[in-house]
Protein backbone atom coordinates (compact mmCIF):
# COMPACT_ATOMS: atom_id res chain seq x y z
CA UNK A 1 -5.77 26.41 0.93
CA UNK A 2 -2.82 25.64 3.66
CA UNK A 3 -3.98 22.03 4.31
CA UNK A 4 -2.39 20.23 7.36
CA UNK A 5 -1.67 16.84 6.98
CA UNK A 6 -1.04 14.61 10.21
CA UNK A 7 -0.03 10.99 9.98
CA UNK A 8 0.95 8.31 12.74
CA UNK A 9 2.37 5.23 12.10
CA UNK A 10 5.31 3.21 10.15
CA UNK A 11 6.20 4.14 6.22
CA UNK A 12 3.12 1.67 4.78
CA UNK A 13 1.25 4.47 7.17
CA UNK A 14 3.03 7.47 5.76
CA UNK A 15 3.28 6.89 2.27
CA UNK A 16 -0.24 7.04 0.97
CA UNK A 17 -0.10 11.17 2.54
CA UNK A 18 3.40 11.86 0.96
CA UNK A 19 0.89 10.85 -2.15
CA UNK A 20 -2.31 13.09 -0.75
CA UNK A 21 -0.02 15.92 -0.01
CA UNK A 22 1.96 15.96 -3.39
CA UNK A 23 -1.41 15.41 -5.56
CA UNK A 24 -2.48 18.92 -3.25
CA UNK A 25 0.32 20.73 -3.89
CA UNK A 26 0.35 20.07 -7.68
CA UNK A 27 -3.30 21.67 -7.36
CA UNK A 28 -1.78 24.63 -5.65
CA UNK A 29 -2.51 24.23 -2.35
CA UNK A 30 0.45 24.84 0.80
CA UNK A 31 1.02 21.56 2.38
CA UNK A 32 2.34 20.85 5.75
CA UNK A 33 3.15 17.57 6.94
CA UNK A 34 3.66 16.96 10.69
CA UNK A 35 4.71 13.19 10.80
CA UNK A 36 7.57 11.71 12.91
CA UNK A 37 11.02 12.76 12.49
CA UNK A 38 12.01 9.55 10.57
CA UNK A 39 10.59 9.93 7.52
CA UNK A 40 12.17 13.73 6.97
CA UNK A 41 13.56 13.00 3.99
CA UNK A 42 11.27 10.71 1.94
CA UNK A 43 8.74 14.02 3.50
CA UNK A 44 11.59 16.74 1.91
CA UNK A 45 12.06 15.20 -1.49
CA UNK A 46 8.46 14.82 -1.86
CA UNK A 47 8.17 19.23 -1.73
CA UNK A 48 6.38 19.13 1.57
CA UNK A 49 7.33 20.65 4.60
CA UNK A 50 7.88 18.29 7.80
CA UNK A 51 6.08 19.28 11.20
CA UNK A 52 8.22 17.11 12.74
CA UNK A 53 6.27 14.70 15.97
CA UNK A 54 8.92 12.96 18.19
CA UNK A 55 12.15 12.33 17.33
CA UNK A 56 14.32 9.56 15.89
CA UNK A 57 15.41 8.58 19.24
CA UNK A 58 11.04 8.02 20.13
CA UNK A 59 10.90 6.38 16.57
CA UNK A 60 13.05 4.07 17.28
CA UNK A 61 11.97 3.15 20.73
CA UNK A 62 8.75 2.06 19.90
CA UNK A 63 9.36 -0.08 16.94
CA UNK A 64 12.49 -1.63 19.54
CA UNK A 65 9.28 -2.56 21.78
CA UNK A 66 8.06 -6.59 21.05
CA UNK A 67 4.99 -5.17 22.20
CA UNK A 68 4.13 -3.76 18.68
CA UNK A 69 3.56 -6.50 17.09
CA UNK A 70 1.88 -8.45 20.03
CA UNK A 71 -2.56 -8.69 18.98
CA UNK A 72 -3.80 -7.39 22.11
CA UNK A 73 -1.01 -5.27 23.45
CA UNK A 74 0.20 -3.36 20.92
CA UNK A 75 -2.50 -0.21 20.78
CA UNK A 76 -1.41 0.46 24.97
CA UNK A 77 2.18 0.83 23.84
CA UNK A 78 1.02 2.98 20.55
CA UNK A 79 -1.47 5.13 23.00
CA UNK A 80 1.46 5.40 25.38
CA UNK A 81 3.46 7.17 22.73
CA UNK A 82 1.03 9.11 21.03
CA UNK A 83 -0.39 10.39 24.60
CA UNK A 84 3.04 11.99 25.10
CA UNK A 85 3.16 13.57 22.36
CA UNK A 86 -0.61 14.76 21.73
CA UNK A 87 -0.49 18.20 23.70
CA UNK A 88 2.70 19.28 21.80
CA UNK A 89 1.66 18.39 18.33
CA UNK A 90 -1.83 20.37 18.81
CA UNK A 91 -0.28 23.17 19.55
CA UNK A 92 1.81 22.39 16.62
CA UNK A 93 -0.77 22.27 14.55
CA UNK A 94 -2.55 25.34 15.92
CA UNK A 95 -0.40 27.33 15.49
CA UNK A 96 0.55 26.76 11.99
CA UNK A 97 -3.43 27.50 11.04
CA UNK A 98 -4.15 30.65 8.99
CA UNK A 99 -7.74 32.03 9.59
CA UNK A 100 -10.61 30.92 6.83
CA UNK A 101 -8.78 28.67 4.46
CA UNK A 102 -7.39 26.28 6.56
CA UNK A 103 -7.76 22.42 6.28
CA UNK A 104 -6.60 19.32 8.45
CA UNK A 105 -6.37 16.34 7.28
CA UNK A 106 -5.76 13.80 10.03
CA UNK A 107 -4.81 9.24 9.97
CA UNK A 108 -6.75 7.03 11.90
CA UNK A 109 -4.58 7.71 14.89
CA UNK A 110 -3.36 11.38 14.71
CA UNK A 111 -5.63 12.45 17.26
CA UNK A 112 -4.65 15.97 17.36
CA UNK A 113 -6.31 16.97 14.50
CA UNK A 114 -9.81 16.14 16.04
CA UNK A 115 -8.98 17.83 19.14
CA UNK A 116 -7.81 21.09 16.95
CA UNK A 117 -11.16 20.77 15.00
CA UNK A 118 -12.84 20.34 18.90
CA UNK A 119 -11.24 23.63 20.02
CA UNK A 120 -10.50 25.86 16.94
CA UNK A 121 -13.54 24.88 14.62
CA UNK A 122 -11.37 24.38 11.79
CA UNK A 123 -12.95 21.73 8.82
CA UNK A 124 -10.95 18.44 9.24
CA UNK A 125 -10.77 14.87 7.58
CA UNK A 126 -10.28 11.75 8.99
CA UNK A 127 -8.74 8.79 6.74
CA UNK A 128 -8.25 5.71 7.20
CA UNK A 129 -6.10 3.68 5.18
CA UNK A 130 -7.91 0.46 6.08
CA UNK A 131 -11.93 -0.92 6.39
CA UNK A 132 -10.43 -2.35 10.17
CA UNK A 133 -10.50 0.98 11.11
CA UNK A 134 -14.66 1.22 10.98
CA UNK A 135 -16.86 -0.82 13.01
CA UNK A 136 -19.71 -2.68 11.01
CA UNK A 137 -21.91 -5.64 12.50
CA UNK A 138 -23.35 -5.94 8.94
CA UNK A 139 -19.31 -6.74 7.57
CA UNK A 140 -17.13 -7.10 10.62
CA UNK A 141 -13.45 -6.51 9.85
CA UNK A 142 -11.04 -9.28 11.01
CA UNK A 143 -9.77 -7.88 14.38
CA UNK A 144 -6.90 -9.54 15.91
CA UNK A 145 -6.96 -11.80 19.23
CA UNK A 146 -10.75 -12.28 18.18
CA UNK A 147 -12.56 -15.09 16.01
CA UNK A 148 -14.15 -14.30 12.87
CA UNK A 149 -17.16 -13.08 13.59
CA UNK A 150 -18.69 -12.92 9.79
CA UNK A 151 -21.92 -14.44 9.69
CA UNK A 152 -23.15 -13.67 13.65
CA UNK A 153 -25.91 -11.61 13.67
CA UNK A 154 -25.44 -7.87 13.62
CA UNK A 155 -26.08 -7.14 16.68
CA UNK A 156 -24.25 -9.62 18.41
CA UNK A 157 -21.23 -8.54 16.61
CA UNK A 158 -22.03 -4.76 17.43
CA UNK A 159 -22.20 -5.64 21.29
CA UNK A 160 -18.66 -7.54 20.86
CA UNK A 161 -17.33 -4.38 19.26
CA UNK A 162 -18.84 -2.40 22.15
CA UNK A 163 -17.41 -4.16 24.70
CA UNK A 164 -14.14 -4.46 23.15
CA UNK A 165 -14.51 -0.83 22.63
CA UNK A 166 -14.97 -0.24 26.24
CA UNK A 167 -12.38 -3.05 27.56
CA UNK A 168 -9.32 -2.02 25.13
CA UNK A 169 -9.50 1.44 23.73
CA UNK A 170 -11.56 3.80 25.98
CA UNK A 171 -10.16 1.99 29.64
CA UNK A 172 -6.97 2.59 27.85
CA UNK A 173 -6.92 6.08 26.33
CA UNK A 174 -9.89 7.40 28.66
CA UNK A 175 -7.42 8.54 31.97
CA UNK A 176 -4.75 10.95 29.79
CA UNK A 177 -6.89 11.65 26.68
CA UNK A 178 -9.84 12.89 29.24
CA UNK A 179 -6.88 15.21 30.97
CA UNK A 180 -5.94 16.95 27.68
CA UNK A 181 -9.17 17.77 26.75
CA UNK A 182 -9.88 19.22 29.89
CA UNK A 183 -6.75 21.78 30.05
CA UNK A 184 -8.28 22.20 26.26
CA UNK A 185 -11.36 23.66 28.01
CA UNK A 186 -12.89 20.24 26.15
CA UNK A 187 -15.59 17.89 28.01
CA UNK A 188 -14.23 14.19 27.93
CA UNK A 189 -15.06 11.85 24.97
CA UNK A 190 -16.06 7.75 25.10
CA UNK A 191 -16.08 5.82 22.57
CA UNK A 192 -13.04 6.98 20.62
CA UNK A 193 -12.35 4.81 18.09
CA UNK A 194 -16.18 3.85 16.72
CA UNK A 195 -17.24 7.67 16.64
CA UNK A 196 -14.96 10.48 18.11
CA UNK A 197 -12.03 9.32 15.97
CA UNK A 198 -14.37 9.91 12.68
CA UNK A 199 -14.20 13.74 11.91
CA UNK A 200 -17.46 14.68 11.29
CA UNK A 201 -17.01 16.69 8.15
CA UNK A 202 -15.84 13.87 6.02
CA UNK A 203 -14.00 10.21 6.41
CA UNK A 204 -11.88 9.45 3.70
CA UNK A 205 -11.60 5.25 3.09
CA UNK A 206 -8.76 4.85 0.81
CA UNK A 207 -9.48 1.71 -0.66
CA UNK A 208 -11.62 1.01 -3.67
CA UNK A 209 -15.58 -0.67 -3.15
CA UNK A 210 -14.69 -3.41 -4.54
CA UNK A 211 -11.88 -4.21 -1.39
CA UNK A 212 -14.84 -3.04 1.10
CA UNK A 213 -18.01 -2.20 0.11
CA UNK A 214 -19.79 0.83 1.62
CA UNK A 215 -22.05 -0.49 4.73
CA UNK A 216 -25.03 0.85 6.42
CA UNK A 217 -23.67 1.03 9.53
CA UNK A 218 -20.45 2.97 8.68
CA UNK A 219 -20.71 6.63 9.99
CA UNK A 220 -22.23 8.55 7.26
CA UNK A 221 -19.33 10.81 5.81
CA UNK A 222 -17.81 7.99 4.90
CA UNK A 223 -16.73 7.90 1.09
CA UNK A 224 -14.24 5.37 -0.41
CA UNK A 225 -11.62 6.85 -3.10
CA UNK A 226 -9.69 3.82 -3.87
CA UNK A 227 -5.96 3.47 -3.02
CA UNK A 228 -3.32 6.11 -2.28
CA UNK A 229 -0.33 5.27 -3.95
CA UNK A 230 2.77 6.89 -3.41
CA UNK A 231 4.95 6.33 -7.15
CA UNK A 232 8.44 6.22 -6.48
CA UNK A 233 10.38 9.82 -7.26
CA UNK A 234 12.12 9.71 -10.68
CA UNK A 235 15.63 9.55 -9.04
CA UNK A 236 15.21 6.86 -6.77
CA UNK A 237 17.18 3.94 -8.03
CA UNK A 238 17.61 -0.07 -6.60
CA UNK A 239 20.91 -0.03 -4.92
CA UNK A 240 23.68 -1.40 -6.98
CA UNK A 241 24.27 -4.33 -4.75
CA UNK A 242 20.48 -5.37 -4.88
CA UNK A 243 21.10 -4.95 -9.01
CA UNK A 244 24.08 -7.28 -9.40
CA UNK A 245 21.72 -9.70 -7.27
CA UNK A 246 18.95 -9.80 -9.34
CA UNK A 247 20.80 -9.73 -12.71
CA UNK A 248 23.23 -12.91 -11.15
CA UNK A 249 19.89 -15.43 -11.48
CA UNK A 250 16.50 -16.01 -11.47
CA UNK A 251 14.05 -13.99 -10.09
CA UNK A 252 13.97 -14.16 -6.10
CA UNK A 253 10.90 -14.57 -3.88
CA UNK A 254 11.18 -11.27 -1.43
CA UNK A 255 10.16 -11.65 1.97
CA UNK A 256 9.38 -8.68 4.61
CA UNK A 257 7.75 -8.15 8.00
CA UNK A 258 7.16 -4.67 7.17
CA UNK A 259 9.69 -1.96 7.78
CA UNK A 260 9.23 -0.98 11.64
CA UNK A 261 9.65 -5.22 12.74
CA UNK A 262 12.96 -5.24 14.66
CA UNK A 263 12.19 -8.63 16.16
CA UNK A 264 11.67 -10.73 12.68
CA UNK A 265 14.49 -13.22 13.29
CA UNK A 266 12.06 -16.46 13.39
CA UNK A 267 10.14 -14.88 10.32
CA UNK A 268 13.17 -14.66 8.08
CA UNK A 269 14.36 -18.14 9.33
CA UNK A 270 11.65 -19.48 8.26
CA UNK A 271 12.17 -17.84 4.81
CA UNK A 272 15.69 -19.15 4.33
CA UNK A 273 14.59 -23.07 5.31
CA UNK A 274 11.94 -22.79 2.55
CA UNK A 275 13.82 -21.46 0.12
CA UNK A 276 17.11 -24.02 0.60
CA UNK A 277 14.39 -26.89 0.68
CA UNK A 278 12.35 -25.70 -2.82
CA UNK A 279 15.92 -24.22 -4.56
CA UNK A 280 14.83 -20.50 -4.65
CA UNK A 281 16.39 -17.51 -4.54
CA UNK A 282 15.62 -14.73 -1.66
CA UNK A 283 15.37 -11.16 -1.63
CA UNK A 284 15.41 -10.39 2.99
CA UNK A 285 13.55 -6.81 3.13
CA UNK A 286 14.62 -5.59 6.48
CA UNK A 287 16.23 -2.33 8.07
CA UNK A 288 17.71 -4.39 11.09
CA UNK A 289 20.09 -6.93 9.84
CA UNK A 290 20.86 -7.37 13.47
CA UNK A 291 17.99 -10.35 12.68
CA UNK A 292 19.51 -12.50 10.11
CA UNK A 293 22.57 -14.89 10.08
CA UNK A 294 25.99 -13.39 10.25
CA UNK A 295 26.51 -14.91 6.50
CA UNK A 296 23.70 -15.31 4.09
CA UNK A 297 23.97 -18.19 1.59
CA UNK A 298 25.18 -17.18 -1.91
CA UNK A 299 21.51 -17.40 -3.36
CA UNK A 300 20.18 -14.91 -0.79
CA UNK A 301 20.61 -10.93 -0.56
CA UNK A 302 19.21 -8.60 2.26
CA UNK A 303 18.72 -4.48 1.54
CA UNK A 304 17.26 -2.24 4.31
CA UNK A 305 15.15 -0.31 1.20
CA UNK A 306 14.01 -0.47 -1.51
CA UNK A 307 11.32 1.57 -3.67
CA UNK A 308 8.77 -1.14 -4.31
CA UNK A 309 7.22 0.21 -7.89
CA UNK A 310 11.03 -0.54 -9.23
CA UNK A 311 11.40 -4.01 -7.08
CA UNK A 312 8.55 -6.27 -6.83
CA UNK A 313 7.97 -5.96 -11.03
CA UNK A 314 11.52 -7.99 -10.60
CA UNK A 315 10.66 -10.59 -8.31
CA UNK A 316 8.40 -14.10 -8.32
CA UNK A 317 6.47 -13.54 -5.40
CA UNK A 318 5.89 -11.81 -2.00
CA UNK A 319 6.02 -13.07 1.29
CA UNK A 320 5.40 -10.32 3.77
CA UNK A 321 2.93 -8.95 7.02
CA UNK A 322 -0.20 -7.91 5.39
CA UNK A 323 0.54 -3.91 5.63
CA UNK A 324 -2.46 -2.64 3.52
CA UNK A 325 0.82 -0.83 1.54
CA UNK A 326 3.07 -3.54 0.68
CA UNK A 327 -0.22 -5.85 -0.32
CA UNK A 328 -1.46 -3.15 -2.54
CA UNK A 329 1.91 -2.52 -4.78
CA UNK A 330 2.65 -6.44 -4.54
CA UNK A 331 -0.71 -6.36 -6.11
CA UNK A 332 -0.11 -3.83 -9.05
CA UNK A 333 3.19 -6.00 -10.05
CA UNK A 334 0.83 -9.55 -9.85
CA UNK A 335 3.08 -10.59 -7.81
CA UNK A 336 1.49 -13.75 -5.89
CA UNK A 337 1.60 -13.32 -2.05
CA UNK A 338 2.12 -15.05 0.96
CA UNK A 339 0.15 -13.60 4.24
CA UNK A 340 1.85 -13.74 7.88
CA UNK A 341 0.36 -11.04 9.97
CA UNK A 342 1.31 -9.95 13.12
CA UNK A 343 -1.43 -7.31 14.96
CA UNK A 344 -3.18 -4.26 14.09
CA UNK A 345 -5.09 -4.24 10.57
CA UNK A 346 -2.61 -6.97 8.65
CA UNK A 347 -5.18 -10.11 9.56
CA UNK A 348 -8.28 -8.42 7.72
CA UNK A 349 -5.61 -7.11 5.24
CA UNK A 350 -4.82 -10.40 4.26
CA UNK A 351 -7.82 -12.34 4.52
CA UNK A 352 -9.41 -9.61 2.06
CA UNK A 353 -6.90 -10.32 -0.43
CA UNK A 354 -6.87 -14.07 -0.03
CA UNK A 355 -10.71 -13.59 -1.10
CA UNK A 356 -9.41 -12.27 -4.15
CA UNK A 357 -7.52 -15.08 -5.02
CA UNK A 358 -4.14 -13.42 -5.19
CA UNK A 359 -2.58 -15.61 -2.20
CA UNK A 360 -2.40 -17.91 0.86
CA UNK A 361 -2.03 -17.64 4.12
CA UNK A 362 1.28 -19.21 5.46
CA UNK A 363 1.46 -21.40 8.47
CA UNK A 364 3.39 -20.71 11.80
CA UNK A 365 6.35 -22.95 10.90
CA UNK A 366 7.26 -24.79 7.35
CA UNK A 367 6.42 -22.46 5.06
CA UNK A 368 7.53 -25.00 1.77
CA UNK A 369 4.87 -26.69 1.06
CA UNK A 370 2.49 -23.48 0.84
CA UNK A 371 5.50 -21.94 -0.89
CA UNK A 372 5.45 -24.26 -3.61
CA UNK A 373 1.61 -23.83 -4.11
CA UNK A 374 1.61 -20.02 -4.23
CA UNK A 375 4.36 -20.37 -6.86
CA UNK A 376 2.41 -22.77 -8.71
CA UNK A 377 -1.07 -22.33 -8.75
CA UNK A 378 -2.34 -21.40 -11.90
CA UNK A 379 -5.87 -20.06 -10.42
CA UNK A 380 -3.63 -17.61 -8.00
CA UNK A 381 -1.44 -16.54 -11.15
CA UNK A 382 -4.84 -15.55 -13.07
CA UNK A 383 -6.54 -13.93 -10.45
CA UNK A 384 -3.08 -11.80 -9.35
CA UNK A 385 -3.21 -10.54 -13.40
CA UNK A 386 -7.33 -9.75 -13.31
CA UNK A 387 -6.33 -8.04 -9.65
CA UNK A 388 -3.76 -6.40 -10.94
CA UNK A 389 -5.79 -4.61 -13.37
CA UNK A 390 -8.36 -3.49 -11.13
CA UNK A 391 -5.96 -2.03 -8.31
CA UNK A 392 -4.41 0.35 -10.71
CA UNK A 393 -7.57 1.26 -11.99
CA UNK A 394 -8.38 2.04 -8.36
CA UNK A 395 -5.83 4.90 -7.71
CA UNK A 396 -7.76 7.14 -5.44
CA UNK A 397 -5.35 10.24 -4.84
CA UNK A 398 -7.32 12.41 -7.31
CA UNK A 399 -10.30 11.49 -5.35
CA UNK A 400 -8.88 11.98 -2.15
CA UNK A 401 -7.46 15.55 -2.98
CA UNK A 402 -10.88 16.61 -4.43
CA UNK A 403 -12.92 15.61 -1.29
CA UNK A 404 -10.38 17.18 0.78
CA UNK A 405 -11.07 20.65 -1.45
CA UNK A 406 -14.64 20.12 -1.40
CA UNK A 407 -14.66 20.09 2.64
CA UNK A 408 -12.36 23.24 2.10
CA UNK A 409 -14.89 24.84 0.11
């Protein structure tokens, strides 16, 4: 098959179809990636081909927007973006399909595969990489700017998802996303995210049922596989500088707001005060050094990348955003972890993993004191080994690449 593969997001968004498009081109399948321009190379030494969407210059203009990271207004400045981009990465798309074997293959947000399925009637998949991304009143997800709303009654929690539905996704995307579809020759759509956003051939959940069981009310092509993992290529190495670091002392705690947060200056102050104040070593995960101290103290390092199967096996513990990526490998290396989401999906990220036992939320300010605990709980050290055990047993790419064939078929 020539299965196209479109992605939007950061690399914790990318890296789980780097592993679906691999896993489908070792089973002899043509692969096409359209993705933004950023991630070229990690897409090029994978053996895929990049359809590129944007530029660096649009990459790096969102994740330079506070906005992203704010709970309420971060999906206008995302829709913003994607809206300018949507008509040219269709036609992208379109024009890279070949007549009766191909597939798409589409992320929560990469809209233009269900408006190619809409006007070319070609068999797509949507997958999400996170159970946020599907409404349930019987097992509401943790949506940010909102209180929990576990335990209301069903349908009071499906009339809050309506009207939040209505309020900050359709009033938002309704205007420009109603315009493309009618130069498509396509009527409008309303509610996007609940229903239109779900290709009707299949939706792909790439988490295991044991992170989010299977509900009623989830639309009914939904199938979990378990996680996408994308293993770290056989050449990439730690940089030297990062392994002088680790070798010069104990194990460091690593801290990260994920790799698109340009504006994580209070987050990694906080890290530093904890760690002078308990005696630990720190490991600063960021691309933008622009956000730390001009001089780091001797016991702390800071590296814009690193590949996390070879890192986090090295380090004590894991402070980061709740990106459903980093909290799944910081879960294969039982690492414990501390929780400080921001927006999107990282607040039901991290209060499903906190469930699990495997680690606490931190507050908005000291972080010490729940430092200390994570580092010294026994209960969180057992439950990150029985944890770690069942997310590697959970590797879903297999799965994923044989319902994608199957909806080829």
């Amino acid at each position: 098959m020539r299965v196209l593969i479109a992605c939007v997001g950061s690399a914790g968004d990318v890296h789980p179809f780097l592993a679906l498009g691999t896993a489908l081109r070792a089973r002899g399948h043509e692969v096409e990636l359209q993705a933004s321009e950023h991630f070229r190379a990690r897409v090029e030494a994978a053996g895929l081909t990049l359809l590129p969407l944007g530029s660096e210059a649009d990459y790096a203009c969102v994740v330079g927007d506070a906005d992203l990271w704010h709970p309420r207004r971060s999906f206008a400045l995302l829709w913003r973006e994607m809206a300018r981009h949507l008509p040219a990465a269709h036609a992208a798309l379109a024009g890279r399909v070949r007549a009766g074997d191909t597939v798409l293959v589409g992320s929560t947000l990469a809209w233009q595969t269900r408006l190619l399925q809409d006007t070319h009637g070609v068999p797509a998949a949507t997958m999400h990489l996170s159970p946020l991304c599907l409404f349930s009143g019987a097992a509401p997800a943790r949506l940010p700017g909102l209180p929990d709303l576990s335990g209301w009654p069903p349908g009071l929690v499906r009339a809050v998802h309506r009207l939040v539905e209505q309020g900050a996704i359709d009033r938002v995307v309704a205007p420009q996303l109603d315009a493309i579809r009618t130069r498509l020759g396509l009527a409008p759509v309303r509610r996007v995210m609940s229903q239109w956003a779900n290709a009707p051939g299949r939706v792909v959940c790439a988490w295991p049922d044991w992170f989010a069981p299977p509900q009623a009310d989830w639309p009914a092509q939904a199938r979990p596989c378990g996680f996408l993992r994308w293993p770290a290529l056989p050449a990439a190495a730690l940089p030297e500088p990062l392994e002088q670091f680790l070798a010069a002392g104990p194990a460091p705690v690593g801290f990260t707001p994920g790799s698109a947060m340009a504006q994580g200056r209070g987050f990694f102050e906080r890290a530093l005060a904890a760690c002078a104040a308990l005696g630990l070593r720190a490991l600063l995960l960021t691309p933008f050094a622009d956000q730390l101290p001009a001089s780091l103290p001797p016991w702390a390092c800071q590296v814009g990348y690193a590949p996390f199967e070879r890192l986090l096996p090295r380090l004590r513990a894991l402070v980061h955003h709740g990106g459903i990526g980093t909290s799944v490998e910081a879960a294969v290396a039982g690492l414990p972890q501390g929780f400080v989401p921001l927006a999107h999906d990282q607040f039901d990220n991290a209060e499903r993993w906190i469930a699990r036992g495997v680690g606490l939320r931190l507050p908005r300010r000291d972080w010490a004191g729940t430092l200390a605990r994570l580092l010294s709980d026994a209960s969180i050290a057992a439950s990150c080994r029985r944890v770690a055990a069942q997310v590697v047993d959970a590797d879903g790419v297999t799965a994923a690449a044989e319902m994608i064939e199957a909806l080829g078929r």
